[in-house]
C-alpha atoms as a PDB file:
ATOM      1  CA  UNK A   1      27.902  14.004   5.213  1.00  0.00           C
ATOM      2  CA  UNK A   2      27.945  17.629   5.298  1.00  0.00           C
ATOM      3  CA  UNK A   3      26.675  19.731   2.077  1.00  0.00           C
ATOM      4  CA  UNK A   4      28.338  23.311   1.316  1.00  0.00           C
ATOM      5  CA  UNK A   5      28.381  25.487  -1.535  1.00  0.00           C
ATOM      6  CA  UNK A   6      28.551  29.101  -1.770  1.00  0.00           C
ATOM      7  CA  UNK A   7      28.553  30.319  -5.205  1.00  0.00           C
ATOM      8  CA  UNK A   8      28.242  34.167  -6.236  1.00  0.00           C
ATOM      9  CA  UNK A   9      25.956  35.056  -9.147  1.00  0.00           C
ATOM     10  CA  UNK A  10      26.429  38.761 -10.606  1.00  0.00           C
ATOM     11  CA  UNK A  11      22.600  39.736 -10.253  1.00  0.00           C
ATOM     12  CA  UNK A  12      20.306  41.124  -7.242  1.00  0.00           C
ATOM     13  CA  UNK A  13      19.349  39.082  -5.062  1.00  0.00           C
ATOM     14  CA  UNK A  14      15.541  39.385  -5.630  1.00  0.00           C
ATOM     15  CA  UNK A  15      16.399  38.713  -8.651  1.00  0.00           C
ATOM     16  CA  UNK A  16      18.052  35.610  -8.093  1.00  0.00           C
ATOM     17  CA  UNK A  17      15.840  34.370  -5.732  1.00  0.00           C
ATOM     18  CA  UNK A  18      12.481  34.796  -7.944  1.00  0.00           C
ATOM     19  CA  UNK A  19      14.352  32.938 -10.895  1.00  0.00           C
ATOM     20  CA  UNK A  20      15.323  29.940  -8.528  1.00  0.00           C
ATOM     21  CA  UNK A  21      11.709  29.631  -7.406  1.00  0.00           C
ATOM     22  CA  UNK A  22      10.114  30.514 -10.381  1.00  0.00           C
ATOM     23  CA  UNK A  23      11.985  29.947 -13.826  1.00  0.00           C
ATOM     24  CA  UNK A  24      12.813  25.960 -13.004  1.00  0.00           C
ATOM     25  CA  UNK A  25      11.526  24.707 -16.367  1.00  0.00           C
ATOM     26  CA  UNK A  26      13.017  27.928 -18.004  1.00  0.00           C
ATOM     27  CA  UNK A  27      16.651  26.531 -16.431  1.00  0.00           C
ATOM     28  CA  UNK A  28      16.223  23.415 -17.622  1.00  0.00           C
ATOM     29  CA  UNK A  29      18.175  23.959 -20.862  1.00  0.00           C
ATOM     30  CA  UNK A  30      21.022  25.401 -18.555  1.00  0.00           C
ATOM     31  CA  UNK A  31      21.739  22.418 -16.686  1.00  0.00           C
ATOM     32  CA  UNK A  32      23.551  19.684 -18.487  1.00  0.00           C
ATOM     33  CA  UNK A  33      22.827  17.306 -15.823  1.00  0.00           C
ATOM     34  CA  UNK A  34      19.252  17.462 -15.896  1.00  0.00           C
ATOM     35  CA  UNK A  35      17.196  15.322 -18.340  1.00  0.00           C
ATOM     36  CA  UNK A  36      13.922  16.648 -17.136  1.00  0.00           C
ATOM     37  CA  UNK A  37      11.961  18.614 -14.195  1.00  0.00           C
ATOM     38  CA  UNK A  38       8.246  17.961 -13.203  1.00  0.00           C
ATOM     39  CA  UNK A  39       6.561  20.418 -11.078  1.00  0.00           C
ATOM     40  CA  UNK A  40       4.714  18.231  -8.964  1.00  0.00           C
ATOM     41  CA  UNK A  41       2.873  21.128  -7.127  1.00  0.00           C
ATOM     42  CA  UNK A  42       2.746  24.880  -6.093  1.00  0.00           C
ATOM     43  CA  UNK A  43       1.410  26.816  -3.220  1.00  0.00           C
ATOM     44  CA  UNK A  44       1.256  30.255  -1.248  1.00  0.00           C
ATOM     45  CA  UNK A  45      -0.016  30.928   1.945  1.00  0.00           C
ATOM     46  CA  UNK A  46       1.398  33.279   4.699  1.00  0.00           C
ATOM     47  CA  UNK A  47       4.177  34.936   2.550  1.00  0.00           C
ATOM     48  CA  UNK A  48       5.725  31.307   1.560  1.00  0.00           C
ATOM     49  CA  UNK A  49       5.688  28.715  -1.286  1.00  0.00           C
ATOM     50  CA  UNK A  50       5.891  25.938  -0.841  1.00  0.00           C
ATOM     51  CA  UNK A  51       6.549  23.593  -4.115  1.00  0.00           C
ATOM     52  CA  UNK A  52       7.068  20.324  -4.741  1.00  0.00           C
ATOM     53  CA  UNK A  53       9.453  19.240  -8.390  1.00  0.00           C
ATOM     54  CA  UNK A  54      10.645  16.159  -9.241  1.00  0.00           C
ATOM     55  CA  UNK A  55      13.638  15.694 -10.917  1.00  0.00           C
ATOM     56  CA  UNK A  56      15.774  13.179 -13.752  1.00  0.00           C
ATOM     57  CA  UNK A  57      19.489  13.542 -13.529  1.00  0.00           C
ATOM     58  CA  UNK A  58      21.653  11.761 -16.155  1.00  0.00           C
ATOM     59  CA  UNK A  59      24.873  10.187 -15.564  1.00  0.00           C
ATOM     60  CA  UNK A  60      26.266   6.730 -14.522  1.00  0.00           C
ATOM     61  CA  UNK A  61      25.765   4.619 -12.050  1.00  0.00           C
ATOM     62  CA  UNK A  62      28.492   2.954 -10.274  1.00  0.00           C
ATOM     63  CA  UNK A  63      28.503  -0.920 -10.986  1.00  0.00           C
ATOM     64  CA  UNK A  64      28.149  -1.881  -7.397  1.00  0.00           C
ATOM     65  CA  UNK A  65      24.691  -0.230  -7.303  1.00  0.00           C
ATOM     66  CA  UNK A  66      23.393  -1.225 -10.641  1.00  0.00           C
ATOM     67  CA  UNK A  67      22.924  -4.540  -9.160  1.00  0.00           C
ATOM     68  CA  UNK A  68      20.017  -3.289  -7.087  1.00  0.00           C
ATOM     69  CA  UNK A  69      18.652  -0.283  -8.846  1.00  0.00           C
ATOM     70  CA  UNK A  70      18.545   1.890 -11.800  1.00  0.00           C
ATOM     71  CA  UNK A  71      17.595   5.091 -12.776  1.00  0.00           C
ATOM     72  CA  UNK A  72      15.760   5.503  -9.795  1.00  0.00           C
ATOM     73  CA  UNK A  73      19.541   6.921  -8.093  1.00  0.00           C
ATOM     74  CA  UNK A  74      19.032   8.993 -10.349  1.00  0.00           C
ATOM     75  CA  UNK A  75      15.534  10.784  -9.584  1.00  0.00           C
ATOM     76  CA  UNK A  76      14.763  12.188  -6.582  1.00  0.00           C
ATOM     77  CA  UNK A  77      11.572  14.846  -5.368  1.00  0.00           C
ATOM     78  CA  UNK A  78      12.481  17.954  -3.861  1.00  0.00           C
ATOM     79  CA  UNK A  79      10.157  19.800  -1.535  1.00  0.00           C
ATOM     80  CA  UNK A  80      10.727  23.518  -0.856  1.00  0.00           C
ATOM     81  CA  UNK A  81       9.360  26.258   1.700  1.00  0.00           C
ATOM     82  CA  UNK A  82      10.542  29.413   0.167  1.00  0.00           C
ATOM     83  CA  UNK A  83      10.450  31.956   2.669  1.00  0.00           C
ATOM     84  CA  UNK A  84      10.999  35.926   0.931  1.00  0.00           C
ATOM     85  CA  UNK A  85      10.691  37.906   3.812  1.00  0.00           C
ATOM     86  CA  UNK A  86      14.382  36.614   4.427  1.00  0.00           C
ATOM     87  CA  UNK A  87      15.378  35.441   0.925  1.00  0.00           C
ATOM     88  CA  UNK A  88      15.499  31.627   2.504  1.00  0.00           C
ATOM     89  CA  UNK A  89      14.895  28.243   0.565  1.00  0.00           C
ATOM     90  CA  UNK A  90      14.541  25.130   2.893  1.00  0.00           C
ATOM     91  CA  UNK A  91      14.424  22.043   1.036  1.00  0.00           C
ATOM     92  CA  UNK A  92      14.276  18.349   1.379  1.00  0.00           C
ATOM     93  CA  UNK A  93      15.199  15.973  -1.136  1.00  0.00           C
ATOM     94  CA  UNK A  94      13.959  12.272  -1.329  1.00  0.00           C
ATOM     95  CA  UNK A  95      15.297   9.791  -3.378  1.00  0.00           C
ATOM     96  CA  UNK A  96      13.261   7.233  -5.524  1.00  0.00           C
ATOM     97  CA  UNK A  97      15.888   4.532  -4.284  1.00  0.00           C
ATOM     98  CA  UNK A  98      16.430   3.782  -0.880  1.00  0.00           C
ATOM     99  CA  UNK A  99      13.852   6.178  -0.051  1.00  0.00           C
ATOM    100  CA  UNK A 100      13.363   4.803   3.837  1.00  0.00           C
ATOM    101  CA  UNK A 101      17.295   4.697   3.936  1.00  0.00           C
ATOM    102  CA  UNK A 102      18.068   8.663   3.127  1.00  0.00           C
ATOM    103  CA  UNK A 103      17.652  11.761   4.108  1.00  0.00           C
ATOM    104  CA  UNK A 104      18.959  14.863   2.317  1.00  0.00           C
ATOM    105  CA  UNK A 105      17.543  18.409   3.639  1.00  0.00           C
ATOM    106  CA  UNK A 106      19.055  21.897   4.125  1.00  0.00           C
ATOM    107  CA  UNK A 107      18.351  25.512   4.337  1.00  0.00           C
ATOM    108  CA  UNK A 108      19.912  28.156   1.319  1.00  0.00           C
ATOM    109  CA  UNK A 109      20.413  31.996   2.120  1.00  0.00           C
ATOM    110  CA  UNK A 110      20.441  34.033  -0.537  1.00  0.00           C
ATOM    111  CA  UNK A 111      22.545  37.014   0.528  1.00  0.00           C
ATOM    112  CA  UNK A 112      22.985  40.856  -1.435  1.00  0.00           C
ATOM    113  CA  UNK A 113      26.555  41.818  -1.309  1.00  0.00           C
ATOM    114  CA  UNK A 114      27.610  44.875  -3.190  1.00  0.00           C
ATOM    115  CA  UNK A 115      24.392  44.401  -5.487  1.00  0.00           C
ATOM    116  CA  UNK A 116      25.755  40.710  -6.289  1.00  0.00           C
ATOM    117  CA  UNK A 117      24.241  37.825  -4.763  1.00  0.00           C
ATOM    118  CA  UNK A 118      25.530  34.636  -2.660  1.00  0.00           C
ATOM    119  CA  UNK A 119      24.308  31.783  -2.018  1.00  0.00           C
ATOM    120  CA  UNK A 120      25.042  29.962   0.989  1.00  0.00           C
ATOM    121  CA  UNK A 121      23.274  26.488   0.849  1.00  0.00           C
ATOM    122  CA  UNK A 122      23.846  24.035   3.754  1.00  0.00           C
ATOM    123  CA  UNK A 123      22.789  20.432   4.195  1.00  0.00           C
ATOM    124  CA  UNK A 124      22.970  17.002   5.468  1.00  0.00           C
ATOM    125  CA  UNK A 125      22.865  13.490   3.546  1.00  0.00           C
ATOM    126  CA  UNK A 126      22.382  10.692   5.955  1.00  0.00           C
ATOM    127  CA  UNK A 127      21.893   7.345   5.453  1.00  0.00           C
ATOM    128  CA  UNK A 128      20.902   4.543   7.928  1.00  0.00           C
ATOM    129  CA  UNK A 129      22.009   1.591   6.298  1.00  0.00           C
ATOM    130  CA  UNK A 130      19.869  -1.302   8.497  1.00  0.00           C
ATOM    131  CA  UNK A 131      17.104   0.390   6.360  1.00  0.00           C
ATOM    132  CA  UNK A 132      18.558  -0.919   2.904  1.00  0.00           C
ATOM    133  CA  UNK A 133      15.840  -3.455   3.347  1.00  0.00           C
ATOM    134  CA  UNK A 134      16.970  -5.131  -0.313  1.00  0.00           C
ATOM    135  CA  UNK A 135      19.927  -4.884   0.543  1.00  0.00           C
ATOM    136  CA  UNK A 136      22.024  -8.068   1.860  1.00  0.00           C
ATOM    137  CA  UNK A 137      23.302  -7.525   5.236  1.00  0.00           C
ATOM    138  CA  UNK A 138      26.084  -8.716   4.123  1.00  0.00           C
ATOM    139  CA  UNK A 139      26.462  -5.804   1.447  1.00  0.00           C
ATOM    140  CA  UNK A 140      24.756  -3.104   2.973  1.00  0.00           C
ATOM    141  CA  UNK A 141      27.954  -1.521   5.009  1.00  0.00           C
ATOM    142  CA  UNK A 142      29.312  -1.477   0.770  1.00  0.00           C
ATOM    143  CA  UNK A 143      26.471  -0.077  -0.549  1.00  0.00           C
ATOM    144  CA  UNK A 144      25.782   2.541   1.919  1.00  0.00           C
ATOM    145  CA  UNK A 145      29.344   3.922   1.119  1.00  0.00           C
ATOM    146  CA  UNK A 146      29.087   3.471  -2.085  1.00  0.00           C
ATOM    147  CA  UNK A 147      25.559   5.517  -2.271  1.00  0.00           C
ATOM    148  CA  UNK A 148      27.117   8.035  -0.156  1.00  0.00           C
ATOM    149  CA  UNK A 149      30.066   8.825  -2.276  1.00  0.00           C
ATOM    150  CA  UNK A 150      28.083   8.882  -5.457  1.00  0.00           C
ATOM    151  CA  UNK A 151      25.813  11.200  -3.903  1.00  0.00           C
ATOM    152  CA  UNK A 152      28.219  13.496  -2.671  1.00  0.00           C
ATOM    153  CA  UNK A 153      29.878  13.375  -6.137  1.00  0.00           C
ATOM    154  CA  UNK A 154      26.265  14.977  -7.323  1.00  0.00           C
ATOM    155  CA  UNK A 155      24.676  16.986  -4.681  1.00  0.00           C
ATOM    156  CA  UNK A 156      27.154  19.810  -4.514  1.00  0.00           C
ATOM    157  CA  UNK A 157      28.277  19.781  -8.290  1.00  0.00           C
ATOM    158  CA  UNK A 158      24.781  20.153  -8.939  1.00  0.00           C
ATOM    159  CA  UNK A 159      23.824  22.850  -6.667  1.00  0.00           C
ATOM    160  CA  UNK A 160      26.622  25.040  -8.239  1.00  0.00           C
ATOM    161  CA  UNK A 161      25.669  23.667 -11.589  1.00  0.00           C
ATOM    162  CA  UNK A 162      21.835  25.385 -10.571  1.00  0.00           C
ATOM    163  CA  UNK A 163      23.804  28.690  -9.697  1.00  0.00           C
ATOM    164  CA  UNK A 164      26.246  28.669 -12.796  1.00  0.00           C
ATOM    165  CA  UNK A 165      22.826  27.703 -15.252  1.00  0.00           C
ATOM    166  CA  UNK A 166      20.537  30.838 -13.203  1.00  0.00           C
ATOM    167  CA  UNK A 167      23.554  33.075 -14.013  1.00  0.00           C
ATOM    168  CA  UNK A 168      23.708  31.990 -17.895  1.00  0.00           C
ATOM    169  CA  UNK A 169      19.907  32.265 -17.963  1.00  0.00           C
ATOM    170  CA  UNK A 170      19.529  36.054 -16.460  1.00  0.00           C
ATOM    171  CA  UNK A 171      22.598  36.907 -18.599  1.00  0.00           C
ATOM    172  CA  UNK A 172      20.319  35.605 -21.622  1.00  0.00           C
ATOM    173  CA  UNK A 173      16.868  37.621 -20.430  1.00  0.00           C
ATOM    174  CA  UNK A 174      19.140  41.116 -19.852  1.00  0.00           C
ATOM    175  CA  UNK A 175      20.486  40.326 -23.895  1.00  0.00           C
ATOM    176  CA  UNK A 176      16.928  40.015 -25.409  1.00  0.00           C
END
């Protein structure tokens, strides 16, 4: 499954870019989806930082896949190499269920147009269902689509919901 979003935010891009690295737990209150953000960890070397967050979505869980996890669909640890010299973000996102099973990663480019910015954020969720270990053979074909869809129901909701909160946030800071 292919991930797309490109969402314009009325700020500068270095702007926009130093919030989405730096103000997570500041955006926190913006995003209705979220229940909480951990940084996990935080690094520079070489003109990149890398970080590491892990996140707690809220929301339900289809029945189907109740029946073999929980909450745990609903976490998942990002890692990020944030690149400024070309206003870049690649990130990789593992889930805390089915971990061996999926992989999510992409690349966003945050691009200045007209002094606004947009984001073009590209991905790919895969997910190899002989490695749904708890899984049932039987099932897994079932629960593979079913994890798919509900993860595509998220992942690019949620990346514009990050884009729509950063824009609410910066229009906050430039009122106080």
């Amino acid at each position: 499954m292919l991930i797309h979003t490109t969402p314009r935010l009325s700020f500068p891009r270095p702007l926009v870019y130093a919030t989405y690295r730096d103000k997570l737990i500041e955006l926190v209150p913006y995003l209705p989806n979220v229940r909480f953000l951990k940084i996990k960890s935080r690094s520079e070397a070489e003109g990149q930082v890398y970080s590491v967050n892990e996140w707690h979505a809220g929301g339900q869980i289809p029945p189907l896949l109740r029946a073999w996890l929980g909450e745990e669909l609903l976490s998942w640890t990002e890692y990020d190499i944030w690149n400024e010299s070309d206003f870049t973000v690649e990130w990789r996102i593992e889930t805390h269920a089915f971990t061996e099973a999926v992989r999510c990663s992409g690349k966003n480019l945050f691009l200045e147009e007209n002094g606004t910015t947009l984001i073009e954020s590209r991905g790919e969720l895969k997910i190899d269902q002989e490695k749904l270990k708890a899984v049932p053979k039987i099932f897994r074909g079932q629960v593979t689509r079913a994890v798919e869809k509900f993860l595509a129901s998220k992942i690019e909701p949620n990346l514009l919901q990050m884009a729509e909160g950063v824009s609410h946030y910066l229009a906050q800071q430039s009122l106080g």
